[in-house]
N, C-alpha and C. Protein backbone atom coordinates (compact mmCIF):
# COMPACT_ATOMS: atom_id res chain seq x y z
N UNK A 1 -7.62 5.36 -24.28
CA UNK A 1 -6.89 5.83 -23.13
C UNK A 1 -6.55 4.71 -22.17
N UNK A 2 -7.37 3.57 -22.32
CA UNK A 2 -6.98 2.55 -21.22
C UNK A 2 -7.26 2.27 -19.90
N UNK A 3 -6.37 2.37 -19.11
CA UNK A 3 -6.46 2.35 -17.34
C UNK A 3 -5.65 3.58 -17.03
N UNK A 4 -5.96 3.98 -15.84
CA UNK A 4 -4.88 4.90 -15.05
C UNK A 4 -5.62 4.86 -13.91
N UNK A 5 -4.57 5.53 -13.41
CA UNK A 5 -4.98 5.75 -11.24
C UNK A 5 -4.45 7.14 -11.49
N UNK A 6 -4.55 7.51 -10.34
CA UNK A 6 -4.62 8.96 -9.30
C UNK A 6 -4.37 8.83 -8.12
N UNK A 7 -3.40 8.94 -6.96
CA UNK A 7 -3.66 9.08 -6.10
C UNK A 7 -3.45 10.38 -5.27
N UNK A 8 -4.70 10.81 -4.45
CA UNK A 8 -4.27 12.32 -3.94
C UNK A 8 -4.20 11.68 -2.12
N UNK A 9 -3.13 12.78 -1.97
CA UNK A 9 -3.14 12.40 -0.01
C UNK A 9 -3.75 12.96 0.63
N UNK A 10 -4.75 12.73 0.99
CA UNK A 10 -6.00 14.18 1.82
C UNK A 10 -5.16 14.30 3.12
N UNK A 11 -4.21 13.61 3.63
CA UNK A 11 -3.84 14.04 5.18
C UNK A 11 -2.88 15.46 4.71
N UNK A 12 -2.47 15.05 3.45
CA UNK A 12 -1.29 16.45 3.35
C UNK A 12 -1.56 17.21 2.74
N UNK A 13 -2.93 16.67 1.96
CA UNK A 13 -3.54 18.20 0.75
C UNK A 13 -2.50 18.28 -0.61
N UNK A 14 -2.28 16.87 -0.64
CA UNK A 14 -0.98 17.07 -2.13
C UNK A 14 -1.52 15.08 -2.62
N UNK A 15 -0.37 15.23 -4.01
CA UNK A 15 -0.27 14.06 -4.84
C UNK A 15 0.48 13.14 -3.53
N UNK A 16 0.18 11.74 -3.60
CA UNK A 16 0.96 10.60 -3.18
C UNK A 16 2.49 10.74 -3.95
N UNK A 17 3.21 11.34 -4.03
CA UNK A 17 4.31 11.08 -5.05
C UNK A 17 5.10 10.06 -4.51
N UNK A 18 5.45 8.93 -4.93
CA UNK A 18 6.55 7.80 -4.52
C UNK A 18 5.73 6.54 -3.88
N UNK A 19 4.79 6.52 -4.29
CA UNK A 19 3.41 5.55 -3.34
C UNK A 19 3.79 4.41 -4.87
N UNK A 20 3.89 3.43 -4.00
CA UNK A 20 3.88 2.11 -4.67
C UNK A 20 2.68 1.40 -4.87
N UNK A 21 2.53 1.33 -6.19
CA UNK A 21 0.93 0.41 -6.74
C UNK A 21 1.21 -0.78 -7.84
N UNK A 22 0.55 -1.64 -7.90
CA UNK A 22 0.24 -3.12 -8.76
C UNK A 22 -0.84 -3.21 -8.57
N UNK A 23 -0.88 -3.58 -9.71
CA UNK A 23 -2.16 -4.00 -11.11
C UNK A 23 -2.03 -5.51 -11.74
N UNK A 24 -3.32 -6.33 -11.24
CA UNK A 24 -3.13 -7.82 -11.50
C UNK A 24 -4.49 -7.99 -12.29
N UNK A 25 -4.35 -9.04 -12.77
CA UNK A 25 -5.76 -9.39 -13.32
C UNK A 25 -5.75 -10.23 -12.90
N UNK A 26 -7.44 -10.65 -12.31
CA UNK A 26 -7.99 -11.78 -11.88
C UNK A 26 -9.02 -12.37 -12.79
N UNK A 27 -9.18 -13.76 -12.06
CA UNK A 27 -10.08 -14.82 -12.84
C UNK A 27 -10.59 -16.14 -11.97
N UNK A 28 -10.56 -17.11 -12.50
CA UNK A 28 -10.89 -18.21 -11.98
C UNK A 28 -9.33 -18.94 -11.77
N UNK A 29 -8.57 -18.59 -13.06
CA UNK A 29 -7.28 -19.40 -12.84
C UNK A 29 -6.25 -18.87 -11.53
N UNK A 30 -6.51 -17.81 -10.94
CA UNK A 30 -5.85 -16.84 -10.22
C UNK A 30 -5.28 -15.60 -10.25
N UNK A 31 -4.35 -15.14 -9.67
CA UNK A 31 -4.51 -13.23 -9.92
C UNK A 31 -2.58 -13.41 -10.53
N UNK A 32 -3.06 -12.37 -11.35
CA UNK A 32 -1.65 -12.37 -12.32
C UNK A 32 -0.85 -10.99 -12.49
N UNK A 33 -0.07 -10.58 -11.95
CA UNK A 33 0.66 -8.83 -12.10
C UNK A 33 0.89 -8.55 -13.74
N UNK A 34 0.42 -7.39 -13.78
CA UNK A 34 0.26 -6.88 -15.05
C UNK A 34 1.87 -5.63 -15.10
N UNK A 35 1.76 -5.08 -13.82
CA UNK A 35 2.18 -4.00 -13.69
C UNK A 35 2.71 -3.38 -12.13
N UNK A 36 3.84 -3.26 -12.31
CA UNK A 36 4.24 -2.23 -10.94
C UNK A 36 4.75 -1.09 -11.18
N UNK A 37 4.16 0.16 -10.29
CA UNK A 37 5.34 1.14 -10.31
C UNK A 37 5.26 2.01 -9.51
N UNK A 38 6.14 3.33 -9.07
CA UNK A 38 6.11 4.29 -8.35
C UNK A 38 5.18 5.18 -8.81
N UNK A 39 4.56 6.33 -8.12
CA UNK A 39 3.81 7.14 -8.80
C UNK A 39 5.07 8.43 -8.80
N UNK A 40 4.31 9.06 -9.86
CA UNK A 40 5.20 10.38 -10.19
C UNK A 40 5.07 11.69 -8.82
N UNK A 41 5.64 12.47 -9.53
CA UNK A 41 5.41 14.05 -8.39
C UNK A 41 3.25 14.32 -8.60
N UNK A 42 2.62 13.84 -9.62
CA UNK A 42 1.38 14.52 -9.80
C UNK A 42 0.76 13.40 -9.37
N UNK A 43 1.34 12.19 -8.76
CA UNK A 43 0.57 10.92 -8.20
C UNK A 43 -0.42 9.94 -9.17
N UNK A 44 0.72 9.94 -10.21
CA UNK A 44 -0.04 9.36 -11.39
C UNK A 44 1.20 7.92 -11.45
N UNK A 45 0.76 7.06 -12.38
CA UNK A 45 2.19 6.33 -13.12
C UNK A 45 3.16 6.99 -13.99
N UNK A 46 4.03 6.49 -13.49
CA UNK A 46 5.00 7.66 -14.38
C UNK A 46 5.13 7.74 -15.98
N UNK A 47 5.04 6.64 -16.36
CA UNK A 47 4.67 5.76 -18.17
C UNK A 47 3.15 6.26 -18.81
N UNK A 48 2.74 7.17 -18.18
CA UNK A 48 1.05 7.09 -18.44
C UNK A 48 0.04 6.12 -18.35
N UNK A 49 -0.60 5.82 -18.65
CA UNK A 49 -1.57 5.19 -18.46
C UNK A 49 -0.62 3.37 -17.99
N UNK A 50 -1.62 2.91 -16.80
CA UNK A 50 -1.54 1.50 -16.50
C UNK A 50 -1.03 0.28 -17.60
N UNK A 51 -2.50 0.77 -17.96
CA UNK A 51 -2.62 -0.14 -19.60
C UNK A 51 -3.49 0.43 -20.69
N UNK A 52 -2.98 0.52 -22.03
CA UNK A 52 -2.70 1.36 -22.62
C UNK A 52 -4.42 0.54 -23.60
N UNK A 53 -5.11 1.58 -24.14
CA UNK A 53 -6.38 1.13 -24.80
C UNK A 53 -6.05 -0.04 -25.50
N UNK A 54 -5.59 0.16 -26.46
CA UNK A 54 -5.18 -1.38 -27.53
C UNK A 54 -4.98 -2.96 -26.22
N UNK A 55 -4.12 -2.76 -25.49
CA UNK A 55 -4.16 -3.80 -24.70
C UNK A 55 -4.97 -4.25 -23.66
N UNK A 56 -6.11 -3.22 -23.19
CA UNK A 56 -7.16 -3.19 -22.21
C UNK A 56 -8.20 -4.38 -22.53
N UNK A 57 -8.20 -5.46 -21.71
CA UNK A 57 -9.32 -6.25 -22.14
C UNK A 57 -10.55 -6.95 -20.74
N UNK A 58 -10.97 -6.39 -21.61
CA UNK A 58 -12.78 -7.28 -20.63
C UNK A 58 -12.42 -8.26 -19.53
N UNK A 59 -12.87 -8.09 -18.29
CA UNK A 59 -12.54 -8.93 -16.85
C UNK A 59 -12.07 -8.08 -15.24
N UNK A 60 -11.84 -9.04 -14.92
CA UNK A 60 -11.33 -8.25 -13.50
C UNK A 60 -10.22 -8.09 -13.30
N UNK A 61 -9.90 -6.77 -12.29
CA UNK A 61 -8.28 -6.23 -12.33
C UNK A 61 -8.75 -6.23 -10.53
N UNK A 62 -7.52 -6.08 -10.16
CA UNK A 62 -7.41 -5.23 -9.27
C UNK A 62 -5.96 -4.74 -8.90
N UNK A 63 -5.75 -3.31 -8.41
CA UNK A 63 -5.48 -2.33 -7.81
C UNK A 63 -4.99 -2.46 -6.21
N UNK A 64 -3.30 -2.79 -5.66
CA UNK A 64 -3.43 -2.66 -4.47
C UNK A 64 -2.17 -1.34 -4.36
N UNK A 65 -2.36 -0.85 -3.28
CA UNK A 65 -1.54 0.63 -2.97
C UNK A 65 -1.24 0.86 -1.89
N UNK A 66 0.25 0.40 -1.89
CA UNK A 66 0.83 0.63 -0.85
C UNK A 66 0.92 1.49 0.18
N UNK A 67 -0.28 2.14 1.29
CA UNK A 67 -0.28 3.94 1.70
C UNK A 67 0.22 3.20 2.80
N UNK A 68 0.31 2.36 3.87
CA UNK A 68 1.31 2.46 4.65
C UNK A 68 2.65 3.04 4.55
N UNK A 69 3.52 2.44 3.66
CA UNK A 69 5.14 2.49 3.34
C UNK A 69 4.84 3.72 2.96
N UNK A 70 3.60 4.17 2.33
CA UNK A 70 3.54 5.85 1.73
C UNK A 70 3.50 6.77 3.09
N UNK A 71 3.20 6.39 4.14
CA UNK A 71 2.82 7.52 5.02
C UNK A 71 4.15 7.30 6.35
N UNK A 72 4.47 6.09 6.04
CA UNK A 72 6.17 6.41 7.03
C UNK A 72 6.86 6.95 6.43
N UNK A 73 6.91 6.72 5.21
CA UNK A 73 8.16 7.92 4.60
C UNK A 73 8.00 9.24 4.56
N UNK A 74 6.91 9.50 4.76
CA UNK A 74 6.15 10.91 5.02
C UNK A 74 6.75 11.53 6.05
N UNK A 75 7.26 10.36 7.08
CA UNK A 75 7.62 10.42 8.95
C UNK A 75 6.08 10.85 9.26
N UNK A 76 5.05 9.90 9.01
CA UNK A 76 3.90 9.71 9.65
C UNK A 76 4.06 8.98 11.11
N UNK A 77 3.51 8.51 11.97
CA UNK A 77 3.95 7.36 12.71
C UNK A 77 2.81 6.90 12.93
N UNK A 78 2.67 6.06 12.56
CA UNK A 78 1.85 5.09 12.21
C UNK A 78 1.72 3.95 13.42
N UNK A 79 0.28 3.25 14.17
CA UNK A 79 0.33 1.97 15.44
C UNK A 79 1.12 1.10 14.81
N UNK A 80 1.33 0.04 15.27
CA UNK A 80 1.81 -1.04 14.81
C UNK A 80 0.87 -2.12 15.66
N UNK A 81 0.13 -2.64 14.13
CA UNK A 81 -0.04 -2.41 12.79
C UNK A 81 -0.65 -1.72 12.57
N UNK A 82 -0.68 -0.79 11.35
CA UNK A 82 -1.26 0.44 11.05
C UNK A 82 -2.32 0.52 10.73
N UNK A 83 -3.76 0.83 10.76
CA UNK A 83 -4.81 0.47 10.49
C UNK A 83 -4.94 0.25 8.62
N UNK A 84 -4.56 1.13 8.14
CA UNK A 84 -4.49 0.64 6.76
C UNK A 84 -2.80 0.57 6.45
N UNK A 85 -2.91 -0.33 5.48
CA UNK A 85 -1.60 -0.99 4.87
C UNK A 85 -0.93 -0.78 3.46
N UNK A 86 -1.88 -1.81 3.07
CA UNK A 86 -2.12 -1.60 2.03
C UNK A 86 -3.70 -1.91 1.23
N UNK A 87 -4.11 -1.52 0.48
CA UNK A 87 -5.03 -0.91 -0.07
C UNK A 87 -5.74 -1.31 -1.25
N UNK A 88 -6.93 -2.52 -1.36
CA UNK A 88 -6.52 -3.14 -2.70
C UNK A 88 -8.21 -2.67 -3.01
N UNK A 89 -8.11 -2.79 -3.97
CA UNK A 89 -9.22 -2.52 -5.09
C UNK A 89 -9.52 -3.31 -5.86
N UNK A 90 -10.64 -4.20 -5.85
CA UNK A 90 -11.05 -4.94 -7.11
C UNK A 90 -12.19 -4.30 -7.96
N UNK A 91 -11.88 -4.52 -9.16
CA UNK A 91 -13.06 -3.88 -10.48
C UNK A 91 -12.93 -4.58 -11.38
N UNK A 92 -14.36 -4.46 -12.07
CA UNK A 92 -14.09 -4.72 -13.26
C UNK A 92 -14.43 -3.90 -14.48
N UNK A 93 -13.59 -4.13 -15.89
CA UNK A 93 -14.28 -3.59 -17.32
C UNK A 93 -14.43 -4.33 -17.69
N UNK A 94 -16.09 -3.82 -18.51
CA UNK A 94 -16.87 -4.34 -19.19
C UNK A 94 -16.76 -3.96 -20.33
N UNK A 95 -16.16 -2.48 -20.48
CA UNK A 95 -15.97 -1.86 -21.77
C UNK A 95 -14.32 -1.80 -22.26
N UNK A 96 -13.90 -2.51 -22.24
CA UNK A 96 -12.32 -2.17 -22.53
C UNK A 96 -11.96 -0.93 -23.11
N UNK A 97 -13.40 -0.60 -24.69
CA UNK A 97 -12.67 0.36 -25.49
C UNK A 97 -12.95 1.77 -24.47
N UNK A 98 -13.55 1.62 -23.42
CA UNK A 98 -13.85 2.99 -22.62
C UNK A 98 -12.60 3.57 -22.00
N UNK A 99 -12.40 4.52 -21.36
CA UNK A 99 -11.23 4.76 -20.62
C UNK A 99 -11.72 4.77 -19.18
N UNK A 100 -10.44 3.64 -18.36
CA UNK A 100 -11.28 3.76 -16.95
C UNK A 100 -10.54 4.23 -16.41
N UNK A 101 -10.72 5.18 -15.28
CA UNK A 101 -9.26 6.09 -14.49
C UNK A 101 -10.86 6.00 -12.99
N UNK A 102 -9.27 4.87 -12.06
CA UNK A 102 -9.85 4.89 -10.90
C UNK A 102 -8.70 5.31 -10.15
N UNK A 103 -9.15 6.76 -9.48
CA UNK A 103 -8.35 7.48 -8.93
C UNK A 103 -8.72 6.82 -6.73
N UNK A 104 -7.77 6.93 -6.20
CA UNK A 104 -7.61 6.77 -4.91
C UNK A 104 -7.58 8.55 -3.99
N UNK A 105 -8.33 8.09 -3.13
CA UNK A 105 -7.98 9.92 -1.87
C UNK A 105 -8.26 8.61 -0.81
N UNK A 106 -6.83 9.31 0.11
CA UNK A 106 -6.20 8.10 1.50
C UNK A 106 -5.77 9.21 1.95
N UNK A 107 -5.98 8.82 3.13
CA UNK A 107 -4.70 9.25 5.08
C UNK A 107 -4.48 8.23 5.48
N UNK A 108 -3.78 8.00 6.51
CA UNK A 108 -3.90 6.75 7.32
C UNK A 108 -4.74 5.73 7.70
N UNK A 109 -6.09 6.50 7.88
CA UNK A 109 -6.70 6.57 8.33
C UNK A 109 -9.05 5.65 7.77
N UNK A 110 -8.22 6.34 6.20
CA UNK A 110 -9.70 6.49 5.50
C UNK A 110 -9.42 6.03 4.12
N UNK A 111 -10.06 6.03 3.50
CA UNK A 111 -9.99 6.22 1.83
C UNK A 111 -11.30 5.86 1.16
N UNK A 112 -11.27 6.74 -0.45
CA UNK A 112 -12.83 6.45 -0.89
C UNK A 112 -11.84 6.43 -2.46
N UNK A 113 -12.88 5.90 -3.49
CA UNK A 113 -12.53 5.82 -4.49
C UNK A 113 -13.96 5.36 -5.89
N UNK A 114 -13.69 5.89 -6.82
CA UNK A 114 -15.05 5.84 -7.83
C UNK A 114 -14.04 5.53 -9.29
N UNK A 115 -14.85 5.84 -10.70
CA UNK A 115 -14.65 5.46 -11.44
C UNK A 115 -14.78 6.98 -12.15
N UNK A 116 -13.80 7.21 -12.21
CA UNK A 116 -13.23 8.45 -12.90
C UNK A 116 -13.67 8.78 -14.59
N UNK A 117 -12.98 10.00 -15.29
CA UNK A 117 -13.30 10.49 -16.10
C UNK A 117 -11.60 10.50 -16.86
């Protein structure tokens, strides 16, 4: 199964739909984009999975997510600067052949995040 995200919007009680995310891998040599894209209407990637099992390999990724630009288009109004922006996540797999789905829950305001199923 690979990688995937989730993102749900707890301020609106729905999917992030149109929330912009990238996926880099890091190392010692520096951080490298794997992947960009919009999320769908169910706040997923629209292609399925990030990265797909066969290509999933052992090291660090990280995850940044755009919920600022997500919550003005909302017509949130947001301080300037907004307390969150954008949103990055570093992890790592250890298991490539596992499936990792690290899902995001954001407001403006907050956000928590684990290692999914």
């Amino acid at each position: 199964m690979g990688l995937s995200t989730h993102v749900l919007d707890t301020m609106h009680g729905c999917p992030a739909a149109g929330m912009a995310v990238e996926l880099y891998s890091t190392d010692a040599a520096g951080v490298t984009l794997i992947k960009r894209c919009v999320l769908n209407a169910d706040g997923r990637s629209p292609d399925g999975p990030l990265v797909d099992t066969a290509s999933l390999r052992k090291g660090a990724y990280r995850l940044v997510f755009d919920v600022g630009a997500y919550f003005r288009s909302r017509g949130v109004a947001l301080p300037e600067p907004s307390f969150l922006d954008k949103v990055t996540l570093d992890f790592g797999v250890a298991q490539p052949e596992q499936h990792y789905h690290v899902p995001l829950l954001v407001s403006p305001w907050s956000y928590s995040t684990y290692r999914g199923s």
